[in-house]
PDB file of N, CA and C in Angstrom:
ATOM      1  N   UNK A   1      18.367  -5.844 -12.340  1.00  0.00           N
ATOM      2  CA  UNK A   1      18.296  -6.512 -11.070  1.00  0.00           C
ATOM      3  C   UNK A   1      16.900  -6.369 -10.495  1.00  0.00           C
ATOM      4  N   UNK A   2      16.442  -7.378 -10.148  1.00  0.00           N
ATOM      5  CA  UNK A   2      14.775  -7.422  -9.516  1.00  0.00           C
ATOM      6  C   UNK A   2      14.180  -8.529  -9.505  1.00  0.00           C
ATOM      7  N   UNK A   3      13.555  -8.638  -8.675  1.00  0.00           N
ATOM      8  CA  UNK A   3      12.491  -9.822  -8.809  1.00  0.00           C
ATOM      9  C   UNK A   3      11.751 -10.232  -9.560  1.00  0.00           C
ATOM     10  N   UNK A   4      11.795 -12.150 -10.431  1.00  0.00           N
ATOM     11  CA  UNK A   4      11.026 -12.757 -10.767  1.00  0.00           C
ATOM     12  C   UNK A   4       9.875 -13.317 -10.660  1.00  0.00           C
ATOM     13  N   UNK A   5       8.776 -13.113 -10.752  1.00  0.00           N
ATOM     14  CA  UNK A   5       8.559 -12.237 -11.518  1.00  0.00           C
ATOM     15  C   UNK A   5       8.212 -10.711  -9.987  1.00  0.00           C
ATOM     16  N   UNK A   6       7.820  -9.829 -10.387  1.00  0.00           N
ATOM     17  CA  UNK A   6       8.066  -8.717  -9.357  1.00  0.00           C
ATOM     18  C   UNK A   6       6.741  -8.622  -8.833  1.00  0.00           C
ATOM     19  N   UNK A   7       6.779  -8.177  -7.630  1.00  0.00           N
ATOM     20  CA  UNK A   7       5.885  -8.106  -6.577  1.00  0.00           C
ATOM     21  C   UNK A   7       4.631  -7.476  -7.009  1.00  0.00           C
ATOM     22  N   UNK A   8       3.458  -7.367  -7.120  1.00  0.00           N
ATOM     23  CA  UNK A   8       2.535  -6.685  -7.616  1.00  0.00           C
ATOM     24  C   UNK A   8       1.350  -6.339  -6.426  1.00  0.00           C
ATOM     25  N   UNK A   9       0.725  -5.294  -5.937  1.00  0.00           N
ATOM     26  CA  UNK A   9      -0.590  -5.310  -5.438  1.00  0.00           C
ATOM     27  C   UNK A   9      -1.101  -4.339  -5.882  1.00  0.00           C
ATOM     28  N   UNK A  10      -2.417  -4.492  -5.456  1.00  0.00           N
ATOM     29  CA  UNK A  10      -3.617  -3.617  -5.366  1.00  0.00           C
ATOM     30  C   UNK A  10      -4.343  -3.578  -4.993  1.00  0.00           C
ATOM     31  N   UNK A  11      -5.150  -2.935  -4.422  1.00  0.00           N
ATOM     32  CA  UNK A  11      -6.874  -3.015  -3.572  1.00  0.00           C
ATOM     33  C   UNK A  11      -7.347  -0.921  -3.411  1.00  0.00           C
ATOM     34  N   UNK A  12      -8.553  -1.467  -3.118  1.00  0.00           N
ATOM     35  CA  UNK A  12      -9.229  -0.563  -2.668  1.00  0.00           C
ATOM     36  C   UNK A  12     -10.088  -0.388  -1.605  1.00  0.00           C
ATOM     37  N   UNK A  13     -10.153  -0.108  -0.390  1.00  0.00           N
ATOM     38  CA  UNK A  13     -10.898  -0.043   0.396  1.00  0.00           C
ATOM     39  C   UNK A  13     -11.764   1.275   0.801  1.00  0.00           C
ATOM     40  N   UNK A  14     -13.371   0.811   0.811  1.00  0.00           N
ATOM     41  CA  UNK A  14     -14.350   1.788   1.034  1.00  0.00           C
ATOM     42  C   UNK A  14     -14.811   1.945   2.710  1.00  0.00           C
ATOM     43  N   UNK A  15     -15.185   2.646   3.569  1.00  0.00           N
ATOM     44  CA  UNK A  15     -16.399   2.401   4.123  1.00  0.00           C
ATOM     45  C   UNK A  15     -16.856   3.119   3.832  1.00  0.00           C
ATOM     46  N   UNK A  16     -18.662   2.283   3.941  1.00  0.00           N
ATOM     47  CA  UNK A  16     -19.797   2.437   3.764  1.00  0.00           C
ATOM     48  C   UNK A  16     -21.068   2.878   4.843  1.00  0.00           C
ATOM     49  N   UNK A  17     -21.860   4.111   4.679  1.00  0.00           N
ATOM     50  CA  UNK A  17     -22.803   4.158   5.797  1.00  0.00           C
ATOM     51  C   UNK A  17     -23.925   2.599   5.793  1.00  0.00           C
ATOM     52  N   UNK A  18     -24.569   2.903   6.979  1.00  0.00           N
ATOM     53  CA  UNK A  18     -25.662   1.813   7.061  1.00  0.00           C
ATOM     54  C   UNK A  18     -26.721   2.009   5.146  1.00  0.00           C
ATOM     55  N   UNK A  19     -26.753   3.496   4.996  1.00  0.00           N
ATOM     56  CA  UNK A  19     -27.420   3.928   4.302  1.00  0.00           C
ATOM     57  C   UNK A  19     -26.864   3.502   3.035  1.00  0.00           C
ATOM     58  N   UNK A  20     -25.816   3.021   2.849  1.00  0.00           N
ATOM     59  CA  UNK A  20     -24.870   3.427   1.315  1.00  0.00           C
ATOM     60  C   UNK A  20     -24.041   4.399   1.359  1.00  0.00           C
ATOM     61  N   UNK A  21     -24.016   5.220   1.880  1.00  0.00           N
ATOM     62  CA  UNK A  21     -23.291   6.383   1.744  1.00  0.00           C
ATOM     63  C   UNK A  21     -21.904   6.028   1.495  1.00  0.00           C
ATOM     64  N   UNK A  22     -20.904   5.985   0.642  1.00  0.00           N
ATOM     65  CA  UNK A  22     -19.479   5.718   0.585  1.00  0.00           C
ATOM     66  C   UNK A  22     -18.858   7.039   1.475  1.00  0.00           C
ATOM     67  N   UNK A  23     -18.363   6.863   2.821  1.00  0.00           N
ATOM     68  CA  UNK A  23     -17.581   7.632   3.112  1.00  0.00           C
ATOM     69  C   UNK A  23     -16.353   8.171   3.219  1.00  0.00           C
ATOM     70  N   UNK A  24     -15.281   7.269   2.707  1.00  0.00           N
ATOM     71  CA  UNK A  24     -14.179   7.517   2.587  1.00  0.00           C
ATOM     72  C   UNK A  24     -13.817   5.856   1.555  1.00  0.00           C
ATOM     73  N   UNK A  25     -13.373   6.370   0.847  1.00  0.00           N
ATOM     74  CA  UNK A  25     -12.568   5.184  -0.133  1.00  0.00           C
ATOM     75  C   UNK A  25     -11.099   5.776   0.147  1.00  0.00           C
ATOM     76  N   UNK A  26      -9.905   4.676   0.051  1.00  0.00           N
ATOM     77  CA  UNK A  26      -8.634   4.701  -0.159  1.00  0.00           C
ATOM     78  C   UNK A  26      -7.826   3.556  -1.247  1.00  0.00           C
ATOM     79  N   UNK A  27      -7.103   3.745  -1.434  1.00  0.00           N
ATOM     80  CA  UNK A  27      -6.327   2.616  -2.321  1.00  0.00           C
ATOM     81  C   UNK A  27      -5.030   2.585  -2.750  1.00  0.00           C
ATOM     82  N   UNK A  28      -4.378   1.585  -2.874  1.00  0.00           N
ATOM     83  CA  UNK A  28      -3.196   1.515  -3.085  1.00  0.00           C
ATOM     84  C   UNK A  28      -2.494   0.589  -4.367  1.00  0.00           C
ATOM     85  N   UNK A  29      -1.506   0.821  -4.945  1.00  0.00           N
ATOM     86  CA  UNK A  29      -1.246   0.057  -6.315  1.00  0.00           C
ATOM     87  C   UNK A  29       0.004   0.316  -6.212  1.00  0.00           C
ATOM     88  N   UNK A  30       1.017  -0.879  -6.693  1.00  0.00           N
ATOM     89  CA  UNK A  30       2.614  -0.910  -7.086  1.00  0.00           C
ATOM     90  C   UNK A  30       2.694  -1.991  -7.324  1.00  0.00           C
ATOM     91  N   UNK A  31       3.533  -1.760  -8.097  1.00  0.00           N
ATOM     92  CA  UNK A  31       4.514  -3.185  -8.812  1.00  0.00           C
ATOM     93  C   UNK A  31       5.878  -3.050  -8.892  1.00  0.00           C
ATOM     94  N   UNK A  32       6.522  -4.215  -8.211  1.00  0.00           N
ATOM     95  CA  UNK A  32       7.938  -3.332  -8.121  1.00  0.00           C
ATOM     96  C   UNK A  32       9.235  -3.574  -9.085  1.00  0.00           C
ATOM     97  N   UNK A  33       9.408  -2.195  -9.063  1.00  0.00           N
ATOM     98  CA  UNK A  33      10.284  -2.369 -10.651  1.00  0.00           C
ATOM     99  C   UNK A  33      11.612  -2.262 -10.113  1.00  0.00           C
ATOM    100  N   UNK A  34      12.690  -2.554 -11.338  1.00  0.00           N
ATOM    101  CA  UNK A  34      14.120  -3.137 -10.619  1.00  0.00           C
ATOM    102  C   UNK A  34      14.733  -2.033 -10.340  1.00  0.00           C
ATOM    103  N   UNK A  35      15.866  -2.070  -9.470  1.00  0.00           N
ATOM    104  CA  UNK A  35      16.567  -1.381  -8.330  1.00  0.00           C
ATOM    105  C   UNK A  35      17.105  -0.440  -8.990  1.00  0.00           C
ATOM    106  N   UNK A  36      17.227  -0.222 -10.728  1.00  0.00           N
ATOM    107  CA  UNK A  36      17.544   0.854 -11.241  1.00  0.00           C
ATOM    108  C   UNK A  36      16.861   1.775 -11.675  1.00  0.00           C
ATOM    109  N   UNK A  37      15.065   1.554 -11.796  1.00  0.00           N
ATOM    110  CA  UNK A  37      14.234   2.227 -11.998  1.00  0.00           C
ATOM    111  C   UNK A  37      13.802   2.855 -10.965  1.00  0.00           C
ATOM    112  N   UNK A  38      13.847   1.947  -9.790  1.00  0.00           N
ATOM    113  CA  UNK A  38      13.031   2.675  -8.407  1.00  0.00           C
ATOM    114  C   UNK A  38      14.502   2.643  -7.365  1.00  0.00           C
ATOM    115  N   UNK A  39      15.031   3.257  -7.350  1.00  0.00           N
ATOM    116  CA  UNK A  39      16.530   3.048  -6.393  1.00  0.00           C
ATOM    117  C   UNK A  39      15.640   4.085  -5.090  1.00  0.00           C
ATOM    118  N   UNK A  40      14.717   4.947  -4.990  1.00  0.00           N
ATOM    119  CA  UNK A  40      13.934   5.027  -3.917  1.00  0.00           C
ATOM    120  C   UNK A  40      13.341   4.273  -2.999  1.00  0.00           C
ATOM    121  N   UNK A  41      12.435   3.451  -3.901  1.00  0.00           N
ATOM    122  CA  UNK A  41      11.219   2.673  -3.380  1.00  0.00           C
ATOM    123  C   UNK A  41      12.427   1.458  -2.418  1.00  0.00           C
ATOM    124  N   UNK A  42      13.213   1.597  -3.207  1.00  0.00           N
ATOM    125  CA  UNK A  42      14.272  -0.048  -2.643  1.00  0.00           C
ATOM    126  C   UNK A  42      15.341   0.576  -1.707  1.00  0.00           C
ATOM    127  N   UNK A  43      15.461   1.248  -1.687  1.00  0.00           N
ATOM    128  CA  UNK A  43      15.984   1.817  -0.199  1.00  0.00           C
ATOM    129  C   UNK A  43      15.185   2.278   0.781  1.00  0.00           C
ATOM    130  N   UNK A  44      13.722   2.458   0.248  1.00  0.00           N
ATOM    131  CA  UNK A  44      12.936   2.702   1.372  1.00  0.00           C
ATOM    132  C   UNK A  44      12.955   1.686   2.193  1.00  0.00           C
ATOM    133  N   UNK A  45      12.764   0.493   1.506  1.00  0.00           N
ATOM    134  CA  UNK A  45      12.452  -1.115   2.374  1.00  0.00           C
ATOM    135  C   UNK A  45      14.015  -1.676   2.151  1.00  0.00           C
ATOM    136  N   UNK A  46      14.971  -1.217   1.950  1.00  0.00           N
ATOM    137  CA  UNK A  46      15.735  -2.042   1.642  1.00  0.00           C
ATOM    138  C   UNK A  46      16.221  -3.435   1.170  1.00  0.00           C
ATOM    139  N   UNK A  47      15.280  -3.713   0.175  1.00  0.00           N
ATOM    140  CA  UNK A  47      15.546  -4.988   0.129  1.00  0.00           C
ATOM    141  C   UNK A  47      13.658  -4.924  -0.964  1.00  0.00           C
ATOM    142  N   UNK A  48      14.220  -6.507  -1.745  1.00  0.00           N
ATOM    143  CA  UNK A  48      13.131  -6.541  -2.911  1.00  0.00           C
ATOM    144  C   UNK A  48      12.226  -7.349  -1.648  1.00  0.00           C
ATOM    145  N   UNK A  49      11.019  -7.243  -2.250  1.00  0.00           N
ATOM    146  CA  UNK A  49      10.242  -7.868  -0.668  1.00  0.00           C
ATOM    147  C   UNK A  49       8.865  -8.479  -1.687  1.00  0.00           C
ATOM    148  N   UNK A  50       8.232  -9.347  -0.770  1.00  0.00           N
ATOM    149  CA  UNK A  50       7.369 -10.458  -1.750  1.00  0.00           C
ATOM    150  C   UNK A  50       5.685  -9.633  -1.606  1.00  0.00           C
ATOM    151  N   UNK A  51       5.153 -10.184  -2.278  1.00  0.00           N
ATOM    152  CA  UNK A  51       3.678  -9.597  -2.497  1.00  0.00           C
ATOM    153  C   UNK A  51       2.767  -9.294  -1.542  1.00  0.00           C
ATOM    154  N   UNK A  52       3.457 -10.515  -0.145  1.00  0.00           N
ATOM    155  CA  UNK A  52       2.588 -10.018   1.246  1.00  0.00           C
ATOM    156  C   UNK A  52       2.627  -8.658   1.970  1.00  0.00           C
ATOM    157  N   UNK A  53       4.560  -8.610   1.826  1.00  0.00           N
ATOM    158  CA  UNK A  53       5.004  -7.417   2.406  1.00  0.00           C
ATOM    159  C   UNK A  53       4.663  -6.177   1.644  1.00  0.00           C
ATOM    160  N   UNK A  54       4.723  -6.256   0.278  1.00  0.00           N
ATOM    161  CA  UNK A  54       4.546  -5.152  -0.522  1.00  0.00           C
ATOM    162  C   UNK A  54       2.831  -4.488   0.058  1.00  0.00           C
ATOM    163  N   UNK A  55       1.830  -5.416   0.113  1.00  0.00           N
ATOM    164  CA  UNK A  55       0.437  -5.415   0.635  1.00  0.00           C
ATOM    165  C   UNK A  55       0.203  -5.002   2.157  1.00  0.00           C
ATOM    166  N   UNK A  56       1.561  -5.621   3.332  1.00  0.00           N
ATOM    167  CA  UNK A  56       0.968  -4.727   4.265  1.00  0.00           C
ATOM    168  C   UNK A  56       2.122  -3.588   4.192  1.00  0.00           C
ATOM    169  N   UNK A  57       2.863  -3.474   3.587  1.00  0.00           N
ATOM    170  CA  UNK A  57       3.297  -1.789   3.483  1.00  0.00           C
ATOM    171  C   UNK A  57       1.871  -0.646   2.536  1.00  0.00           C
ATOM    172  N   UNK A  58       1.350  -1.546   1.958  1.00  0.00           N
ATOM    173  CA  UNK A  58      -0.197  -0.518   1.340  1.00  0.00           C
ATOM    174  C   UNK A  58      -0.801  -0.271   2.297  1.00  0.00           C
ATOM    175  N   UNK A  59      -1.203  -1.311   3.085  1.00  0.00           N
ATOM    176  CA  UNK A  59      -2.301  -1.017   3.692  1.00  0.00           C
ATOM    177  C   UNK A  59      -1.948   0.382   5.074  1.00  0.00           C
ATOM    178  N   UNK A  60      -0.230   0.368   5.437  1.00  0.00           N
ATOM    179  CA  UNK A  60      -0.417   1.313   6.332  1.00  0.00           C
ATOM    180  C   UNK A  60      -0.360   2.608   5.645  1.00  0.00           C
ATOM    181  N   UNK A  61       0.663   2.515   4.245  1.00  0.00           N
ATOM    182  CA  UNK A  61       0.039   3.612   3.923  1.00  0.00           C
ATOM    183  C   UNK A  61      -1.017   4.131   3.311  1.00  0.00           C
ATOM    184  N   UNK A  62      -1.909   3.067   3.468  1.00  0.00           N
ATOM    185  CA  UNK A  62      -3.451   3.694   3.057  1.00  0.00           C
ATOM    186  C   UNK A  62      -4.099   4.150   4.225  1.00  0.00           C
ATOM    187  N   UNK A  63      -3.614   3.651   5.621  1.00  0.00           N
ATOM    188  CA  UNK A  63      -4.500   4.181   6.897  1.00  0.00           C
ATOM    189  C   UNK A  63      -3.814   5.341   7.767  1.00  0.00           C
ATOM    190  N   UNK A  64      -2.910   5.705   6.629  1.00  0.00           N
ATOM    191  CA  UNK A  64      -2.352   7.149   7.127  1.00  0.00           C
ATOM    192  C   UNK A  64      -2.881   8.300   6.856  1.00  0.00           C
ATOM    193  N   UNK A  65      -4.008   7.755   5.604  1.00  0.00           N
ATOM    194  CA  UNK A  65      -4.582   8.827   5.182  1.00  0.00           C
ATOM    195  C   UNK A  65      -6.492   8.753   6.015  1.00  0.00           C
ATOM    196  N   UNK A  66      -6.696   7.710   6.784  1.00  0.00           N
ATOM    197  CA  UNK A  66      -7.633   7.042   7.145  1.00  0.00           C
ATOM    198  C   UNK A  66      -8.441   7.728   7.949  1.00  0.00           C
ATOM    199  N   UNK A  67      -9.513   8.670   7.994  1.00  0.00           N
ATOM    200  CA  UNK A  67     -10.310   9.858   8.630  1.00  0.00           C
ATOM    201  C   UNK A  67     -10.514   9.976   9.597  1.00  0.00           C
ATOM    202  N   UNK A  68     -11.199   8.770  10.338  1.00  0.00           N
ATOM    203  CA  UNK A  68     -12.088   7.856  11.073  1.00  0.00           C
ATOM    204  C   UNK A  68     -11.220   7.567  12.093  1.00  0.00           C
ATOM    205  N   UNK A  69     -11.278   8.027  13.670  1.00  0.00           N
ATOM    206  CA  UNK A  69     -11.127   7.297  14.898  1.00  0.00           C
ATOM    207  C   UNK A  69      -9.828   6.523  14.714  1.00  0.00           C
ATOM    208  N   UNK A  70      -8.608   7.506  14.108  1.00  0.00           N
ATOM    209  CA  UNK A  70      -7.189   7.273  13.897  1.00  0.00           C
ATOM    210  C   UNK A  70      -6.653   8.327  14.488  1.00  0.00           C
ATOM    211  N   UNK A  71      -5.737   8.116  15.643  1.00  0.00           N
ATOM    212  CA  UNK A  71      -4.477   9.245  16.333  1.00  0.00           C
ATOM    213  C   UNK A  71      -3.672   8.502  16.250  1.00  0.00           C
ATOM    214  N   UNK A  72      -2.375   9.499  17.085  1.00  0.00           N
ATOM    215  CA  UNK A  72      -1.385   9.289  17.350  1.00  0.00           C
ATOM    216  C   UNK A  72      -1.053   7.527  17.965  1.00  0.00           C
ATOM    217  N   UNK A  73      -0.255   6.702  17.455  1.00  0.00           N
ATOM    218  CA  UNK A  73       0.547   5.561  17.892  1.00  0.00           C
ATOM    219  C   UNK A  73      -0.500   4.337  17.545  1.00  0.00           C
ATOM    220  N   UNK A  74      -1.330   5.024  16.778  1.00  0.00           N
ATOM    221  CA  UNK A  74      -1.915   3.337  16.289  1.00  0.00           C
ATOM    222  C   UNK A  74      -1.892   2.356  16.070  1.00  0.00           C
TER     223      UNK A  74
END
């Protein structure tokens, strides 16, 4: 059971000083596999979900880890 074909992302996001300096890179990657391989991941979201959603569920959990002028209720 799963989606045809199944949801896929990836990215990486850097910032960069004025200088070059890479100061923090993060990134995120999944592809989602069927409800008997990942019976986690699919109860997390409940439900098989398309490539947009899969992408902004990365991105927050990539800015959870995010250094930079991030508190509480962002």
């Amino acid at each position: 059971l799963g989606a045809d074909p199944p949801a896929t992302v990836g990215f990486e996001a850097k910032v960069v000083a004025a200088d070059g300096q890479v100061l923090w890179v993060g990134g995120y990657y999944e592809r989602q596999r069927p409800m008997t391989e990942d019976l986690m991941g699919f109860l997390q979201r409940w439900a098989f979900v398309t490539a947009a959603e899969l992408a902004e569920y990365g991105v927050d959990e990539v800015l959870k880890d995010f250094p930079f002028g991030v508190g509480e209720g962002k």
